[in-house]
C-alpha atoms as a PDB file:
ATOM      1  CA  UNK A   1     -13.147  18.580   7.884  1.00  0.00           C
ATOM      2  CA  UNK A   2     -11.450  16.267  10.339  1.00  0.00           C
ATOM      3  CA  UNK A   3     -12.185  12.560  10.349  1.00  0.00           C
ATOM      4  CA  UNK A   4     -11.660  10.071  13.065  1.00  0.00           C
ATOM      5  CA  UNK A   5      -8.429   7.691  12.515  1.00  0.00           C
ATOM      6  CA  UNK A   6      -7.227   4.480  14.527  1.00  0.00           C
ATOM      7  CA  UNK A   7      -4.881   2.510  13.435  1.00  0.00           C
ATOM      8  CA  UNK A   8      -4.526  -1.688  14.125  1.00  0.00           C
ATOM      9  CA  UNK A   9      -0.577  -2.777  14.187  1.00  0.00           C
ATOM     10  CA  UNK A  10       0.245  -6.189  12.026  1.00  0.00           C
ATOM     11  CA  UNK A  11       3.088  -6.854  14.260  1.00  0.00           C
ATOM     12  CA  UNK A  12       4.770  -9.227  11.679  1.00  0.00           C
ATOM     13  CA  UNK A  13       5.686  -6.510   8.917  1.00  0.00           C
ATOM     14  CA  UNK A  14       4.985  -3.266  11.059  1.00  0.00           C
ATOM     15  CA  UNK A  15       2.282  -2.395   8.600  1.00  0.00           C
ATOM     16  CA  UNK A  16      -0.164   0.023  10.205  1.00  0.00           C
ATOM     17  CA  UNK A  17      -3.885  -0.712   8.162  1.00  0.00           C
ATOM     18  CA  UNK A  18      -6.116   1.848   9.459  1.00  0.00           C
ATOM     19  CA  UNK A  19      -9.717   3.175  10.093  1.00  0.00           C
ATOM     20  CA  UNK A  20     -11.186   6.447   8.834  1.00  0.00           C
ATOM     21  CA  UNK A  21     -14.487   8.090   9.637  1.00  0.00           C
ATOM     22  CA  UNK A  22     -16.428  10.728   9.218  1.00  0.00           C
ATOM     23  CA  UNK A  23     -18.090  11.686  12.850  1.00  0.00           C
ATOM     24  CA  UNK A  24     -20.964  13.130  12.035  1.00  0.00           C
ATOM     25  CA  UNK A  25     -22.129  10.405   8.966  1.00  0.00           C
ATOM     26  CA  UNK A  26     -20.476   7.331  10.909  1.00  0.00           C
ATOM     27  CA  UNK A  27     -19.385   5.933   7.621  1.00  0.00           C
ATOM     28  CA  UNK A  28     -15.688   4.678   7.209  1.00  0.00           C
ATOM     29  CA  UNK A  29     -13.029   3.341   5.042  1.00  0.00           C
ATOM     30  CA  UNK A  30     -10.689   0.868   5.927  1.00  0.00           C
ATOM     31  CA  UNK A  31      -7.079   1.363   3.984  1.00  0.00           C
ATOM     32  CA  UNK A  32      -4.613  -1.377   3.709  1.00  0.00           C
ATOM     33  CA  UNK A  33      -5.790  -3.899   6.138  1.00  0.00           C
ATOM     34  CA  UNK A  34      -3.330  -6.999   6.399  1.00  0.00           C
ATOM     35  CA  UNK A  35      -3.554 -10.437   6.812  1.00  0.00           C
ATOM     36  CA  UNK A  36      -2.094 -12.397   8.227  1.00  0.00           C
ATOM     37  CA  UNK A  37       0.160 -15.567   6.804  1.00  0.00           C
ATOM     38  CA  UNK A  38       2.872 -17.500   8.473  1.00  0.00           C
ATOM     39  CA  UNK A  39       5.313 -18.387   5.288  1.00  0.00           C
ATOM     40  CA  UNK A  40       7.096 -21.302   7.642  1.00  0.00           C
ATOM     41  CA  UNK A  41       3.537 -23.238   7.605  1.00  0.00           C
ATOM     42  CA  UNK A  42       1.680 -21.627   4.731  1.00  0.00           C
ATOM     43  CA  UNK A  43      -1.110 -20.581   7.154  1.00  0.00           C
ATOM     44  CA  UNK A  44      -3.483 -17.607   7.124  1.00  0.00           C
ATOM     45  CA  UNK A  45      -4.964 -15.738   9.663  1.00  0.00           C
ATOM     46  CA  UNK A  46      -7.909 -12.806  10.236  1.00  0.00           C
ATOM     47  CA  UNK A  47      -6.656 -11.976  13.764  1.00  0.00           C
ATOM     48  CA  UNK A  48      -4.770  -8.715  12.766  1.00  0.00           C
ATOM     49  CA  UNK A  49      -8.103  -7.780  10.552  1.00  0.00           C
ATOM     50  CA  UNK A  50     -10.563  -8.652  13.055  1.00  0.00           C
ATOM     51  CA  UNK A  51      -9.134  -5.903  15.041  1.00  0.00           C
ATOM     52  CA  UNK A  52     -10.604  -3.376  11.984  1.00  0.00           C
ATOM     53  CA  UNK A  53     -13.734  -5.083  12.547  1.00  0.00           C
ATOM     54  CA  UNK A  54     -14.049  -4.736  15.999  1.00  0.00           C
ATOM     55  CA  UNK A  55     -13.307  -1.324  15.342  1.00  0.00           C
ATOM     56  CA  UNK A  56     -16.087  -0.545  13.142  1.00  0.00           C
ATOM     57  CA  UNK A  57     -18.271  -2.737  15.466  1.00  0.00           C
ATOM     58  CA  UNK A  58     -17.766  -1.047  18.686  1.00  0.00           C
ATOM     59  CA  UNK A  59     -17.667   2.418  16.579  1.00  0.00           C
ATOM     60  CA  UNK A  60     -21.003   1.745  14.694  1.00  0.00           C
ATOM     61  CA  UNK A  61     -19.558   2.126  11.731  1.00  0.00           C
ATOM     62  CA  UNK A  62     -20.970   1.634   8.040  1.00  0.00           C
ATOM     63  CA  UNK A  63     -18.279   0.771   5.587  1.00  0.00           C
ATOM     64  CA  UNK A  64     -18.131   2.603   2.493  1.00  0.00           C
ATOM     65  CA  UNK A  65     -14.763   1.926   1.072  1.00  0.00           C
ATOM     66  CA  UNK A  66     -11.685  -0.831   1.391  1.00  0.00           C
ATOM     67  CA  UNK A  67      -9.219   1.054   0.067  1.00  0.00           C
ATOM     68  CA  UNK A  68      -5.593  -0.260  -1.140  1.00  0.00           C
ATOM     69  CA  UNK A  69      -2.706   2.014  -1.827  1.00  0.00           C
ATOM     70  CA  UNK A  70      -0.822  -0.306  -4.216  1.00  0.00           C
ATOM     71  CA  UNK A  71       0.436  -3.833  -4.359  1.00  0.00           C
ATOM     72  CA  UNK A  72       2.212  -4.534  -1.264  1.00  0.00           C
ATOM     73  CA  UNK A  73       4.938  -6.783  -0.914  1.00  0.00           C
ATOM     74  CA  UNK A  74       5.599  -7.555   2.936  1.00  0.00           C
ATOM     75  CA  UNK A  75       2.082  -8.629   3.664  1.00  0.00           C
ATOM     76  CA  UNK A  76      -1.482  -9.932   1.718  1.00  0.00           C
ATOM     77  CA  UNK A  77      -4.117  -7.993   1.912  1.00  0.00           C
ATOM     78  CA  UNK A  78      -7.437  -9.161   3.623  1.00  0.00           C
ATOM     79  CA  UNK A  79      -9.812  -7.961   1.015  1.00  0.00           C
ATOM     80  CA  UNK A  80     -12.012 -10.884   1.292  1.00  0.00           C
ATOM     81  CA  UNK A  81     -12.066 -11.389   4.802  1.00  0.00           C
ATOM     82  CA  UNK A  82     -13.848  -7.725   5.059  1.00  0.00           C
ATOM     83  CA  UNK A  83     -15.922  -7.957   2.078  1.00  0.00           C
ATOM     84  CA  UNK A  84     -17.214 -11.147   3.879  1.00  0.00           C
ATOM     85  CA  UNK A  85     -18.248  -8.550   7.054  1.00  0.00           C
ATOM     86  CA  UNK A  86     -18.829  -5.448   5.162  1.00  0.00           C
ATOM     87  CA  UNK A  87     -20.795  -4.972   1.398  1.00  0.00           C
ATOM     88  CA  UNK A  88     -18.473  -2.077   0.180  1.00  0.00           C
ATOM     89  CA  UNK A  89     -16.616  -1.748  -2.565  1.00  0.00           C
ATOM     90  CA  UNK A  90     -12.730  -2.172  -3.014  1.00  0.00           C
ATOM     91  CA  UNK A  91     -10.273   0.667  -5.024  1.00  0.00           C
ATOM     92  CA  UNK A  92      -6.640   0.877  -5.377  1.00  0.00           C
ATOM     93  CA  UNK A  93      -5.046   2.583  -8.382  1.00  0.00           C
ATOM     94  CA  UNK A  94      -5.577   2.363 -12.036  1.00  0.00           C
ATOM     95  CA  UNK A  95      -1.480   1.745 -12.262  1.00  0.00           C
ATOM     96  CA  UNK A  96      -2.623  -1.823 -11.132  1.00  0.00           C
ATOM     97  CA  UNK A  97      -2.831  -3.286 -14.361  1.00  0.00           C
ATOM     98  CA  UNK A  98       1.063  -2.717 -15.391  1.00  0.00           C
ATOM     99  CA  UNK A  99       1.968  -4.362 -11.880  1.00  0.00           C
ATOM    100  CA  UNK A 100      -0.490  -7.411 -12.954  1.00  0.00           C
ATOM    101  CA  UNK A 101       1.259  -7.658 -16.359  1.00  0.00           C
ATOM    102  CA  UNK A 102       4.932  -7.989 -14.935  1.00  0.00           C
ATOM    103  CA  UNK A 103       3.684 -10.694 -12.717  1.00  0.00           C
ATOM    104  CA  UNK A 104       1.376 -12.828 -14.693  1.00  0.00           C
ATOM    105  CA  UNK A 105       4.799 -13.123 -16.793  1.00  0.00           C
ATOM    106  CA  UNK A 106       6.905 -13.650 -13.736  1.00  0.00           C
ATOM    107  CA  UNK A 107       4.641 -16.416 -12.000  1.00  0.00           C
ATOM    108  CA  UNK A 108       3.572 -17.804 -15.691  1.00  0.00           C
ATOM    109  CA  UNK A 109      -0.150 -17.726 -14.419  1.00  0.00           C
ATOM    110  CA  UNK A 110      -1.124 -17.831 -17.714  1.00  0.00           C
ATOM    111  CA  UNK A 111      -2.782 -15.650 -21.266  1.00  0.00           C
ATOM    112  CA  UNK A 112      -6.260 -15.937 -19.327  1.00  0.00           C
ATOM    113  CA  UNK A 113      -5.092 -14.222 -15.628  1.00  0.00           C
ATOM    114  CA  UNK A 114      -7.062 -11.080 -15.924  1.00  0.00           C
ATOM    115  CA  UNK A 115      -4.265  -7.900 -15.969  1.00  0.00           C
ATOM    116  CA  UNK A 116      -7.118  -5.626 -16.030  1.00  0.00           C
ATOM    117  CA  UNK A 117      -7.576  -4.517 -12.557  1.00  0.00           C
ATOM    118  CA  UNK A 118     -11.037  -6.256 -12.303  1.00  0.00           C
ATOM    119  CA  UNK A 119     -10.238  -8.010  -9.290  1.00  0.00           C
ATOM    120  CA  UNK A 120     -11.294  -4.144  -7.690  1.00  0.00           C
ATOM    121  CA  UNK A 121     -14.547  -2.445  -8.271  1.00  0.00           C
ATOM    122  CA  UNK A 122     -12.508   0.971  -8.491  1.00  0.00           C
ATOM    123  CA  UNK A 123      -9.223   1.717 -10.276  1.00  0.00           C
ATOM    124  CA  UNK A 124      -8.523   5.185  -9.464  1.00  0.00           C
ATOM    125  CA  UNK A 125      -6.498   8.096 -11.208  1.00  0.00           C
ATOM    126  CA  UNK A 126      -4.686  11.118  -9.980  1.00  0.00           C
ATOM    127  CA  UNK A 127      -7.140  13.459  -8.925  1.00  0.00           C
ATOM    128  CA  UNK A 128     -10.446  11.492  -8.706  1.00  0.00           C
ATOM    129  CA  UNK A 129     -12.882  12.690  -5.919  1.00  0.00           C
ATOM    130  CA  UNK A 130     -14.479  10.701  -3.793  1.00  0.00           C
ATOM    131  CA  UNK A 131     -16.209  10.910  -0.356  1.00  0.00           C
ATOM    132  CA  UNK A 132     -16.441   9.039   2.923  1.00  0.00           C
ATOM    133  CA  UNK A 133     -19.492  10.346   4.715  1.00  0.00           C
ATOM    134  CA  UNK A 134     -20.206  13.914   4.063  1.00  0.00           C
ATOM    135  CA  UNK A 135     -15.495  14.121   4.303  1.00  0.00           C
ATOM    136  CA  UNK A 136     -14.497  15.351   0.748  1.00  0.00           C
ATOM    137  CA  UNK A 137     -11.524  12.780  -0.470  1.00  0.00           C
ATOM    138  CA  UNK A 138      -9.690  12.467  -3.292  1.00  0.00           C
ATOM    139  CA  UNK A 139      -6.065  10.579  -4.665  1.00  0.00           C
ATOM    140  CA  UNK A 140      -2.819  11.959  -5.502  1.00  0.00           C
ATOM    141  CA  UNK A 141      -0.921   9.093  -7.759  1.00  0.00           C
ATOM    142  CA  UNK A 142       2.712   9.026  -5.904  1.00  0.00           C
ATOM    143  CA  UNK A 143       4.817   6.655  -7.929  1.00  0.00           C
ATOM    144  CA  UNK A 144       8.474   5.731  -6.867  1.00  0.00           C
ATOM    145  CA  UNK A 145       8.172   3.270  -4.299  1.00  0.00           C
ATOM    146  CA  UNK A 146       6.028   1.367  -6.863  1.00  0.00           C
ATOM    147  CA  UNK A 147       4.956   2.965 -10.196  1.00  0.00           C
ATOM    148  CA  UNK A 148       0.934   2.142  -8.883  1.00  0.00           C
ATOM    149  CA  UNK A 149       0.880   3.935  -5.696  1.00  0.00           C
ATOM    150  CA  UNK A 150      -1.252   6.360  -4.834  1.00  0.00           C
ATOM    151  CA  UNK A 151      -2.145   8.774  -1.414  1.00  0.00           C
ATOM    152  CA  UNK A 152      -5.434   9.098  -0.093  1.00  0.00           C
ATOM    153  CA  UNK A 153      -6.718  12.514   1.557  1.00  0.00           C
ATOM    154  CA  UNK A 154      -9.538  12.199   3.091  1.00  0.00           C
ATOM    155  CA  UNK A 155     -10.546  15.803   5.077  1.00  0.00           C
ATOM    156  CA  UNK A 156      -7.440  16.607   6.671  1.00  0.00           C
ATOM    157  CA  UNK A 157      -5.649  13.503   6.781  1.00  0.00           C
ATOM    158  CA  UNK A 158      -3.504  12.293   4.313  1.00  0.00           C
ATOM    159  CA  UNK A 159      -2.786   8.213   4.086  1.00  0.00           C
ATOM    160  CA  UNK A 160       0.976   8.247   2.382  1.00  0.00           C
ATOM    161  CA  UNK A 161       0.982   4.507   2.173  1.00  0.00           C
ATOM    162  CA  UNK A 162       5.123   3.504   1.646  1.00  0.00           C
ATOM    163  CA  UNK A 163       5.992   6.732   0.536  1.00  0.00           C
ATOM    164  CA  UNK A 164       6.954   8.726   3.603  1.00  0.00           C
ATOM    165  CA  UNK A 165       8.016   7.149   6.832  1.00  0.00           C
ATOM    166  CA  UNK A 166       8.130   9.269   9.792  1.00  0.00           C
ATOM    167  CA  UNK A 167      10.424  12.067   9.895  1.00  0.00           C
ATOM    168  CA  UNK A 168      13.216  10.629  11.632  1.00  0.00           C
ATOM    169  CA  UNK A 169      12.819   7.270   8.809  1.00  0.00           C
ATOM    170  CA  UNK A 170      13.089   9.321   5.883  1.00  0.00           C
ATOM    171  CA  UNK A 171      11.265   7.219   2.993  1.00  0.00           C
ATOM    172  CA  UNK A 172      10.529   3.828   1.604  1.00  0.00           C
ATOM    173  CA  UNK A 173      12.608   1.884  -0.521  1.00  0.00           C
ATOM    174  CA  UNK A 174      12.432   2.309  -4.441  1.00  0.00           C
ATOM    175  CA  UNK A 175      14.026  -0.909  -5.906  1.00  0.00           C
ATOM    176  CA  UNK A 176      11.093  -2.739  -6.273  1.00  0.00           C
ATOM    177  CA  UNK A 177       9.624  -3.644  -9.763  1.00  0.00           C
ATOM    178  CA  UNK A 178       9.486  -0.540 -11.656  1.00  0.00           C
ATOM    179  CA  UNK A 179      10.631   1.633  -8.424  1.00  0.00           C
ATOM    180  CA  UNK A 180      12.032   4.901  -9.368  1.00  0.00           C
ATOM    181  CA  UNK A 181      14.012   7.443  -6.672  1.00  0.00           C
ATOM    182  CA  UNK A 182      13.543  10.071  -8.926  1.00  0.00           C
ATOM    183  CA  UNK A 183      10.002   9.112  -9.256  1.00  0.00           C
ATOM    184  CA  UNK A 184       9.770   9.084  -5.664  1.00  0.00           C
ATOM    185  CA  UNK A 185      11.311  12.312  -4.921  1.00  0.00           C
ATOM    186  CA  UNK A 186       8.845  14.423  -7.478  1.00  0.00           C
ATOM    187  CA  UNK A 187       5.757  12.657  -5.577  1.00  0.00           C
ATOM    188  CA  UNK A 188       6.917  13.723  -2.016  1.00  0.00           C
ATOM    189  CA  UNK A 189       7.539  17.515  -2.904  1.00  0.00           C
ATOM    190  CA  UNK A 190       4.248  16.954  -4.577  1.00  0.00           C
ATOM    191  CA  UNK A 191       2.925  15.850  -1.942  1.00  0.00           C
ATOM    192  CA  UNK A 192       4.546  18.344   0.640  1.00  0.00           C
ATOM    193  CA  UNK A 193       4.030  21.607  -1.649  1.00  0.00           C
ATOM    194  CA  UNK A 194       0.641  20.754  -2.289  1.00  0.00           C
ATOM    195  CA  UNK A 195      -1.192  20.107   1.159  1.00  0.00           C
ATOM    196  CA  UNK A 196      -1.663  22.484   3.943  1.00  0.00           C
ATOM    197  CA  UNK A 197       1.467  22.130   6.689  1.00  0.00           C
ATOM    198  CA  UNK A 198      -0.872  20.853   9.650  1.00  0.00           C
ATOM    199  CA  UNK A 199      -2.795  17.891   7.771  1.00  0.00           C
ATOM    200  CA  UNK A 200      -2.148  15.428   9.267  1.00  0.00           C
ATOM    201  CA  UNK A 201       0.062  12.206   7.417  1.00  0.00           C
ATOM    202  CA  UNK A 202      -0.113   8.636   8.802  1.00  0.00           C
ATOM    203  CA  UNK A 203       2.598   6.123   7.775  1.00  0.00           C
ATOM    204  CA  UNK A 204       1.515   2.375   6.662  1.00  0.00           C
ATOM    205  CA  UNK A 205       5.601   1.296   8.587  1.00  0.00           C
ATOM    206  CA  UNK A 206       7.472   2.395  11.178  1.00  0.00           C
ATOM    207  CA  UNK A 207       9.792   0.141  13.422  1.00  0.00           C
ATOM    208  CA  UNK A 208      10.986   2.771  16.048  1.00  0.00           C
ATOM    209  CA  UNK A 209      14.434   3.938  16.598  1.00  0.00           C
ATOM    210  CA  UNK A 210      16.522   4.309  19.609  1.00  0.00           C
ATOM    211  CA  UNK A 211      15.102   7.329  20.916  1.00  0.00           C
ATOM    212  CA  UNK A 212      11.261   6.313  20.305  1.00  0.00           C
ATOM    213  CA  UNK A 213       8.511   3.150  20.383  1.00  0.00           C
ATOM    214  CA  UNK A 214       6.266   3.279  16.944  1.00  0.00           C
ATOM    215  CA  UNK A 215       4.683   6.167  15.426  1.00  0.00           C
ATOM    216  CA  UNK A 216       2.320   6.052  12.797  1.00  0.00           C
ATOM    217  CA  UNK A 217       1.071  10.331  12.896  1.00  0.00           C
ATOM    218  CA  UNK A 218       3.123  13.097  11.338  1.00  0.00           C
ATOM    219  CA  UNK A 219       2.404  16.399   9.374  1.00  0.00           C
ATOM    220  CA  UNK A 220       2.941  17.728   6.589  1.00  0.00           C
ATOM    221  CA  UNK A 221       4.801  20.785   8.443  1.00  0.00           C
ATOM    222  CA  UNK A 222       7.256  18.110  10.332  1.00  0.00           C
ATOM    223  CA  UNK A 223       8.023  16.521   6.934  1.00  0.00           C
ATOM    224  CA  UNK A 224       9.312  19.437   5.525  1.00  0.00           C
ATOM    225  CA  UNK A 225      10.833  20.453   8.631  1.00  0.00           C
ATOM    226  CA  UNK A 226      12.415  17.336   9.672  1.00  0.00           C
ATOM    227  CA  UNK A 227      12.821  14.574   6.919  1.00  0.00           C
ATOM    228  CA  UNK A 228      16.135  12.816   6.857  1.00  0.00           C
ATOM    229  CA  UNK A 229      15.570  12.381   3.396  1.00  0.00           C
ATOM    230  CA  UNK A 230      13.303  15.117   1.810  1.00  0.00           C
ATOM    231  CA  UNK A 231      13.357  17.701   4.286  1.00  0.00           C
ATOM    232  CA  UNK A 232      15.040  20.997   4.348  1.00  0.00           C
ATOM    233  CA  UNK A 233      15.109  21.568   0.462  1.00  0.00           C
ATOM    234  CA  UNK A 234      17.090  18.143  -0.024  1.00  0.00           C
ATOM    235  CA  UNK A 235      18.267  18.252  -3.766  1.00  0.00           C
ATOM    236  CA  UNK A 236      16.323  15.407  -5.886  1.00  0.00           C
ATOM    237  CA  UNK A 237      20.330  14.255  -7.138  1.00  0.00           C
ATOM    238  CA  UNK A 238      21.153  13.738  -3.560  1.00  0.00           C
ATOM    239  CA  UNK A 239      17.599  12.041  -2.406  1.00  0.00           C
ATOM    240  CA  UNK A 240      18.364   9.511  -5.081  1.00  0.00           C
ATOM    241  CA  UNK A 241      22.060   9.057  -4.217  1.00  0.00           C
ATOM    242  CA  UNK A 242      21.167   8.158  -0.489  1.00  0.00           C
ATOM    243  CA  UNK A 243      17.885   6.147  -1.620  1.00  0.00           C
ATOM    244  CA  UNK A 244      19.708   3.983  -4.103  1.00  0.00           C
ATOM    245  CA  UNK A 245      22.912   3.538  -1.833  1.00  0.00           C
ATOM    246  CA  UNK A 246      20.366   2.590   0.822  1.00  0.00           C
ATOM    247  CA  UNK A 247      18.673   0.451  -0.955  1.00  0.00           C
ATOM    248  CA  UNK A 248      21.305  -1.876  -2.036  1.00  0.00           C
ATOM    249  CA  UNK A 249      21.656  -2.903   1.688  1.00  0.00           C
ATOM    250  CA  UNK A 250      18.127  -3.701   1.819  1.00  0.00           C
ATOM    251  CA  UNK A 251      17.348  -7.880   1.971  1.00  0.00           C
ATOM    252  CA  UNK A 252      13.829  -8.375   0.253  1.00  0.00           C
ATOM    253  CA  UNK A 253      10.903  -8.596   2.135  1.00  0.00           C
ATOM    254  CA  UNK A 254      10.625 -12.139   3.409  1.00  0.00           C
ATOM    255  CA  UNK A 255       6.588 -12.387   2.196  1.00  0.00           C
ATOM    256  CA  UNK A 256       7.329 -10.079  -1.115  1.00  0.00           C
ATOM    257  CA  UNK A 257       6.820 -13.798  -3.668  1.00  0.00           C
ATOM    258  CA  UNK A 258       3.718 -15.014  -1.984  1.00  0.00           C
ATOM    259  CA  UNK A 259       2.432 -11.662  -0.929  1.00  0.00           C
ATOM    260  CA  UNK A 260       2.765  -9.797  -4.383  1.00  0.00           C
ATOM    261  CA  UNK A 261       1.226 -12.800  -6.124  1.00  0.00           C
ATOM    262  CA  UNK A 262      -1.739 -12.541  -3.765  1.00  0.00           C
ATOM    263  CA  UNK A 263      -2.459  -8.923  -3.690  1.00  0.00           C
ATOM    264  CA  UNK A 264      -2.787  -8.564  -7.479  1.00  0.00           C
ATOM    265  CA  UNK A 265      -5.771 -10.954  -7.160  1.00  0.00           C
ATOM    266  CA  UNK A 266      -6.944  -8.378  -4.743  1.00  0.00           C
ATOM    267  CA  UNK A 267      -6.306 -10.693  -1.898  1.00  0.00           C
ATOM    268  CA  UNK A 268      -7.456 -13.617  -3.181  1.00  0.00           C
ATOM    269  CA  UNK A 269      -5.462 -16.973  -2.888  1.00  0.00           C
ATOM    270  CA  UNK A 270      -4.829 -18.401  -6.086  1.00  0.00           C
ATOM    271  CA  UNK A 271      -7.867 -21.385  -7.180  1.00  0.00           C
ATOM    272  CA  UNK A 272      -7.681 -24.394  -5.953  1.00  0.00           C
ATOM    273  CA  UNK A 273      -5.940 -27.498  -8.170  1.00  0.00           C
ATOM    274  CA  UNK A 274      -7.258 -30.458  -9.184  1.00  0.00           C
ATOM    275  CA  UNK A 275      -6.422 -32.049  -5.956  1.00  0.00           C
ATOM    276  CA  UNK A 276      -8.325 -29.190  -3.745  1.00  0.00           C
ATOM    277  CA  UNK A 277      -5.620 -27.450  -2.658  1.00  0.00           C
ATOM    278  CA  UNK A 278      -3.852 -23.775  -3.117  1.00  0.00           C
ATOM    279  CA  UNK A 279      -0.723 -22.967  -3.952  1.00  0.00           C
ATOM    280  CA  UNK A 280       1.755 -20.475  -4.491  1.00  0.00           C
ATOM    281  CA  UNK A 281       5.028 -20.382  -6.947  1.00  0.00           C
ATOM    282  CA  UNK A 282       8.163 -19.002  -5.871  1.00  0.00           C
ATOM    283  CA  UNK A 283      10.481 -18.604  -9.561  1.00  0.00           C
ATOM    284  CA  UNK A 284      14.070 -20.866  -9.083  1.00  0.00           C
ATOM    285  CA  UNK A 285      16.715 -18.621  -9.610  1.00  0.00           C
ATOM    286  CA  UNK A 286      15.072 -15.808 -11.605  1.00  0.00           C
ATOM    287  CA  UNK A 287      14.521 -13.564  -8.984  1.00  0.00           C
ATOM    288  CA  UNK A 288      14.816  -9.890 -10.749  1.00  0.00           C
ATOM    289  CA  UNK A 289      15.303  -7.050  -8.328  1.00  0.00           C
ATOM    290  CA  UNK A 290      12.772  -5.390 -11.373  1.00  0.00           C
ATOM    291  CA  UNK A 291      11.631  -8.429 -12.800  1.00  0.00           C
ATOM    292  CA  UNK A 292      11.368  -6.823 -16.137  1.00  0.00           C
ATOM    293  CA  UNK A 293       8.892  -7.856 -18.422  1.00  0.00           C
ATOM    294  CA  UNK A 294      10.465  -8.989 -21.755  1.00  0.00           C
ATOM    295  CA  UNK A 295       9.140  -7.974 -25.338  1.00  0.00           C
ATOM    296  CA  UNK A 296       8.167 -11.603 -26.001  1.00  0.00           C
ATOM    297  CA  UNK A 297       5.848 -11.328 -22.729  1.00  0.00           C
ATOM    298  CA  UNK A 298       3.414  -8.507 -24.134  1.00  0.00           C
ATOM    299  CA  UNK A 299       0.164 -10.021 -24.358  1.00  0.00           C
ATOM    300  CA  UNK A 300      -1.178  -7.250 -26.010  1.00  0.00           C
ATOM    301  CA  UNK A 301       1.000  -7.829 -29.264  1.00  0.00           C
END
C-alpha cells in the first residue's frame, strides 16, 4: 500500500520531519518533527512544527502516532508542542534507555532521572508491527549512527532517519556516543537486501551539493545503485575506513549538549528551579566524543 508523504524543512539543521498517511483512513503519523531553539538566546520556537500541523489541518488528518527515530543531536524534538494539538501516542526505540543512562551520568541529573524510556508511551523493538490507518508498518532497529535507532516502513515507504543520506551523500556520521561504522554498515545492507528496490526511502538531512538543491526521496534501487558509500557491493572494511576517516573532520553539531539532553526527556525542557526558570548544563571540559559511561556510574549495581 502507498501512503501519502510531505515533508516540512527545519532550515536550521536541514532536518526533514515528515507527514505520513494513509489515503483512504486519513489517519497519520508525524516522524521526527523539530523544534525549534536559537542556542545564541536560549529561545524556542513551534514555527517549523506548526507547519506539520497545518499539514494535518488542511489534510484532515487524525493523528495516530508521533514517532521518533532515536535521540537526535542537531535539533529538540517538539513532542509536546503536538501532543498539545493532537491526543496520540509517542514511540521511539526500546534502545532509548542505554542512551538515557550515558547521559543522566554525563549531565549528573541525578539517581531519580527516569532511564527507563517512560518519557514515551511506546519503546519499540526490531520487528514490532504496527499500523497507521488500514497501512501495515513495522521497525527495523538500524544501529550505527546511534546504537537506538531504528527505520520505520510504513506501506511502501521507508523513513531511514540518519542512516542513509541521499545517494550522492553516502551516510551519516557514526562517532557519536556508542556509534559504530561497522554497526552501521550491517544495518544498511539490512536494510537494502531486505526491502523491495522501488520503496521508496526519505532522508531526515540533506544539504545539497553542487549539482542539486535538497532532496529528501530516494529508493531502495538508487541506494544500491548509486551510494557513495554502500553502493555497488562496497566492502564493510572499506565503508568503515572512509566513515571513520570522515568522521574525524566532522565539528559536533552546534545544538548536540542542549538538544541530546532534551530529547531523552522526550522533548521536554528540563523542570523549572527554585527561582522559576529552566536550564540546561553544558559539562566544562569533559566533552567525550563517546562519553563513556564509567563502572562507578551503573545505577543498576
Amino acid at each position: 500500500m502507498k501512503p501519502e508523504v510531505r515533508c516540512v524543512l527545519h532550515e536550521p539543521s536541514n532536518t526533514f520531519s515528515y507527514v505520513v498517511w494513509d489515503p483512504v483512513s486519513r489517519r497519520a503519523a508525524i516522524i521526527d518533527a523539530a523544534l525549534d531553539y536559537d542556542p545564541h538566546s536560549g529561545r524556542s520556537g513551534t514555527d517549523t512544527a506548526q507547519k506539520l500541523v497545518d499539514i494535518i489541518e488542511a489534510e484532515g488528518l487524525e493523528v495516530e502516532w508521533i514517532l521518533e527515530t532515536h535521540a537526535h543531536a542537531d535539533h529538540m524534538m517538539a513532542i509536546p508542542f503536538l501532543r498539545s494539538h493532537f491526543d496520540a501516542p509517542t514511540a521511539i526505540g526500546e534502545h532509548i534507555t542505554g542512551v538515557q543512562e550515558r547521559l543522566v551520568w554525563l549531565f549528573n541529573l541525578g539517581a531519580d532521572f527516569p532511564a527507563d524510556g517512560r518519557q514515551f508511551d511506546r519503546l519499540f523493538a526490531d520487528g514490532d508491527t504496527f499500523s497507521v490507518g488500514e497501512l501495515p508498518a513495522r521497525v527495523i532497529y538500524t544501529p550505527g549512527h546511534t546504537s537506538d535507532h531504528i527505520t520505520y516502513v510504513i506501506g511502501d515507504a521507508v523513513f531511514v532517519g540518519d542512516t542513509l543520506f541521499m545517494p550522492d551523500a553516502g551516510t551519516a556520521r557514526c562517532d557519536f556516543p556508542a556509534g559504530d561504522a561497522r554497526q552501521l554498515y550491517r544495518s544498511i545492507q539490512h536494510l537494502l537486501n531486505e526491502l523491495p528496490a522501488d520503496y521508496r526511502v526519505f532522508v531526515l538531512h540533506d544539504y545539497g551539493t553542487e549539482n542539486r538543491g535538497l532532496a529528501w526521496e530516494t529508493t531502495v534501487g538508487e541506494q544500491i545503485r548509486d551510494n557513495i558509500h554502500v553502493g555497488q557491493g562496497a566492502s564493510e572494511d572499506d565503508f568503515v575506513a572512509k566513515r571513520e576517516a570522515r568522521d574525524a573532520t566532522l565539528p559536533m553539531p552546534v545544538l548536540i549538549l542542549p538538544a541530546v539532553q532534551v530529547n531523552i526527556r522526550a522533548g521536554h525542557f528540563p523542570a523549572p528551579e527554585d527561582n522559576g526558570l529552566r536550564y540546561l548544563k553544558i559539562p566544562v571540559d569533559e566533552f567525550r566524543a563517546h562519553w563513556q559511561l564509567p563502572a562507578s556510574a551503573n545505577r543498576s549495581a
